[in-house]
C-alpha atoms as a PDB file:
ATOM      1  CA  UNK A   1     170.038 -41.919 168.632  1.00  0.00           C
ATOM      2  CA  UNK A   2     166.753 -43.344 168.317  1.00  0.00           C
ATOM      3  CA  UNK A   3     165.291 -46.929 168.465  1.00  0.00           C
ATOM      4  CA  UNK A   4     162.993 -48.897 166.132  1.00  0.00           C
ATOM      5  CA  UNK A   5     161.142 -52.067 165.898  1.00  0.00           C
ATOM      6  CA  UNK A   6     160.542 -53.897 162.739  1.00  0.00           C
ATOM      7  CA  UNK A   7     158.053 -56.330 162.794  1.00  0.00           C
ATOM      8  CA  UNK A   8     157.594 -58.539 159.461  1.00  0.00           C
ATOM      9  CA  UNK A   9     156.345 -61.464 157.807  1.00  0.00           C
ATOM     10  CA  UNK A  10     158.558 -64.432 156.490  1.00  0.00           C
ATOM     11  CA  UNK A  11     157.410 -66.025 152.854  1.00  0.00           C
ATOM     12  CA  UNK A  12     155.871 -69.280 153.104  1.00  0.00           C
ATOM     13  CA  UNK A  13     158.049 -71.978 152.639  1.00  0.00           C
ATOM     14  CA  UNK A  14     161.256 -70.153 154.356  1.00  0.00           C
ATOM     15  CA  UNK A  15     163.043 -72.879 155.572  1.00  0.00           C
ATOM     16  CA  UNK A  16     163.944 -73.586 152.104  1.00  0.00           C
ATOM     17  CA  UNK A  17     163.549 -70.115 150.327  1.00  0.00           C
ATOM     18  CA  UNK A  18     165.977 -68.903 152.522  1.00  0.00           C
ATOM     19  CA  UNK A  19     168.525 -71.348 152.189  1.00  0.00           C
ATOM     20  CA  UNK A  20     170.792 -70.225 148.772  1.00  0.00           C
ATOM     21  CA  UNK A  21     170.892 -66.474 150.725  1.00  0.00           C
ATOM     22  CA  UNK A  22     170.960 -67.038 154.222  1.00  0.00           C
ATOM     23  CA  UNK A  23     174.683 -66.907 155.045  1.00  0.00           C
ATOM     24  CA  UNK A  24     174.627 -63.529 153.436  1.00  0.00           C
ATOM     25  CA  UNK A  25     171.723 -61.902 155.847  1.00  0.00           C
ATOM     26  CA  UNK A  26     173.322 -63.559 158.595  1.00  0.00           C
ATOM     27  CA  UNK A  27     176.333 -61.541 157.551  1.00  0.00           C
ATOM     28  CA  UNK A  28     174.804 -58.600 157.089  1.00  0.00           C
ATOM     29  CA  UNK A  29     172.813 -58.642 160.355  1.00  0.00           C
ATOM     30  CA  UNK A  30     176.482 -59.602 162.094  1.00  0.00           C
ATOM     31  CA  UNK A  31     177.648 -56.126 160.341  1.00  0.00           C
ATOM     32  CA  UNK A  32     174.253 -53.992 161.136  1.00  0.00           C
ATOM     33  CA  UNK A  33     175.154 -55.289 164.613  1.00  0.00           C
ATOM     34  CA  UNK A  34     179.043 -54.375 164.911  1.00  0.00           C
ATOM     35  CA  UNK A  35     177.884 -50.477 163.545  1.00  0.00           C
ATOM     36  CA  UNK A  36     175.763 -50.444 166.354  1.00  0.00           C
ATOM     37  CA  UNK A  37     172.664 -49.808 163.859  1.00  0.00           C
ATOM     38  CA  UNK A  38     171.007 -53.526 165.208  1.00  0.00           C
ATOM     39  CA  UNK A  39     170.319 -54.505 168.646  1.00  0.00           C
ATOM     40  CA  UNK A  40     168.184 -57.823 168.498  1.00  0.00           C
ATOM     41  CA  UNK A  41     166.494 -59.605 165.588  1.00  0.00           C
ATOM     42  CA  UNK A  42     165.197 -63.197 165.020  1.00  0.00           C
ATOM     43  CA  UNK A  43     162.321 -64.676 163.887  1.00  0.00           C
ATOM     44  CA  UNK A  44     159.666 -66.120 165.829  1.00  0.00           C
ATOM     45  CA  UNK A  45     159.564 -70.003 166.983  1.00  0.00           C
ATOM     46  CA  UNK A  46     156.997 -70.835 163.473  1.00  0.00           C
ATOM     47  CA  UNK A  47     158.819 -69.052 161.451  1.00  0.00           C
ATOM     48  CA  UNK A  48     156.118 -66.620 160.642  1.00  0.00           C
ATOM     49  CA  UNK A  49     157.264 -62.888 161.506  1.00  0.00           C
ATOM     50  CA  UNK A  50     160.664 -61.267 162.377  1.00  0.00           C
ATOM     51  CA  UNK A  51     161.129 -58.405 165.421  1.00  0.00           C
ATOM     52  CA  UNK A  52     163.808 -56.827 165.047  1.00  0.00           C
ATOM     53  CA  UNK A  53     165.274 -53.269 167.006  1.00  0.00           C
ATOM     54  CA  UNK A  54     167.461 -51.292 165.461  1.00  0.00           C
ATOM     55  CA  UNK A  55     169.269 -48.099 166.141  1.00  0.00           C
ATOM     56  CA  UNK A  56     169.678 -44.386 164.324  1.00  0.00           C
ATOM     57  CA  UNK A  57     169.065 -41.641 163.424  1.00  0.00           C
ATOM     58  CA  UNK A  58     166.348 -41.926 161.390  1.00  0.00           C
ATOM     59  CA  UNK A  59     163.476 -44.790 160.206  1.00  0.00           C
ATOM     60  CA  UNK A  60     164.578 -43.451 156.539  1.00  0.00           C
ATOM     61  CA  UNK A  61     168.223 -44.872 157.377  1.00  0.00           C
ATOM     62  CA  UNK A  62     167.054 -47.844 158.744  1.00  0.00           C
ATOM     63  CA  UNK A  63     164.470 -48.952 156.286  1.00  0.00           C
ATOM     64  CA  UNK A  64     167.891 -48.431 153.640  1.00  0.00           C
ATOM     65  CA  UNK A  65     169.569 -50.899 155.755  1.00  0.00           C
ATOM     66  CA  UNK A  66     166.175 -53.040 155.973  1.00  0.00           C
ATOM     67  CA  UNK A  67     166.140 -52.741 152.129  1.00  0.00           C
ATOM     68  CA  UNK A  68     169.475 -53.734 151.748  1.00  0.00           C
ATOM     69  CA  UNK A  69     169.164 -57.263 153.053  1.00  0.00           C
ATOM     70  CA  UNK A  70     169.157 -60.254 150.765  1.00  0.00           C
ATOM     71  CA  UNK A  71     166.210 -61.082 153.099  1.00  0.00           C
ATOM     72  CA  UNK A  72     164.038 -58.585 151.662  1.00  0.00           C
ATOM     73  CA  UNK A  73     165.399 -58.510 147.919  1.00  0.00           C
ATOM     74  CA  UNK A  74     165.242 -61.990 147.263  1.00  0.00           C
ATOM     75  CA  UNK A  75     161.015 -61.970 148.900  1.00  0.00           C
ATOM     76  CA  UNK A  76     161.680 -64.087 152.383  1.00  0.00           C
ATOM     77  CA  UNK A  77     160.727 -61.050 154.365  1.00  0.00           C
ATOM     78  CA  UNK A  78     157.388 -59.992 152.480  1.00  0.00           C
ATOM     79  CA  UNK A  79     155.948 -57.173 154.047  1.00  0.00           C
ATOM     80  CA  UNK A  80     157.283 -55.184 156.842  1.00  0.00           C
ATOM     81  CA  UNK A  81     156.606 -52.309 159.638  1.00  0.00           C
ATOM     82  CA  UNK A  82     158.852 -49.734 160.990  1.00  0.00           C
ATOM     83  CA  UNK A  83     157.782 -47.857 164.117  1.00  0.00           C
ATOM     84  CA  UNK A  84     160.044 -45.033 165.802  1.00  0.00           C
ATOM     85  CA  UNK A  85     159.839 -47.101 169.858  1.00  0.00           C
ATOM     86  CA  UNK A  86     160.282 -45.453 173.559  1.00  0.00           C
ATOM     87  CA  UNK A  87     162.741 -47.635 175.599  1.00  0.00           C
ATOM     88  CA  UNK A  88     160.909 -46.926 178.265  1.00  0.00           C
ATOM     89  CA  UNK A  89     161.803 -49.677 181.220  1.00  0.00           C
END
């Protein structure tokens, strides 16, 4: 299996964007986690970007998965990057 990072940027006024949806991605991210497709995400301290890695086969199966979050489809994650990573150390 391979690893990714997703780095991302949050909309502006998150905090309460987010609210009406955010059990949901928290759900989803709890799920993505239990299939073994998510190791870490979370935003950073201002609320400005997400980092997330994830896990699989491919960065076309994980930007479905990416796409699939109420996060993205409702606009609170604007714009995102998906880069194939080397777990080096």
């Amino acid at each position: 299996m391979k690893k990714f990072i997703m780095f991302g940027d949050y909309c502006d006024d998150v905090e309460v964007k987010r609210e009406p949806v955010r059990q949901a991605h928290l759900e989803h991210l709890r799920a993505l986690k239990s299939r073994g497709v998510l190791e870490k995400a979370g935003p950073t301290r201002d609320l400005k970007k997400i980092f997330a890695i994830f896990i699989g086969e491919s960065a076309e199966e994980i930007r479905l998965e990416i796409e699939q979050d109420v996060y993205w489809i409702h606009g609170i994650w604007t714009r995102y990057e998906l880069s194939e990573w080397i777990d080096a150390i």
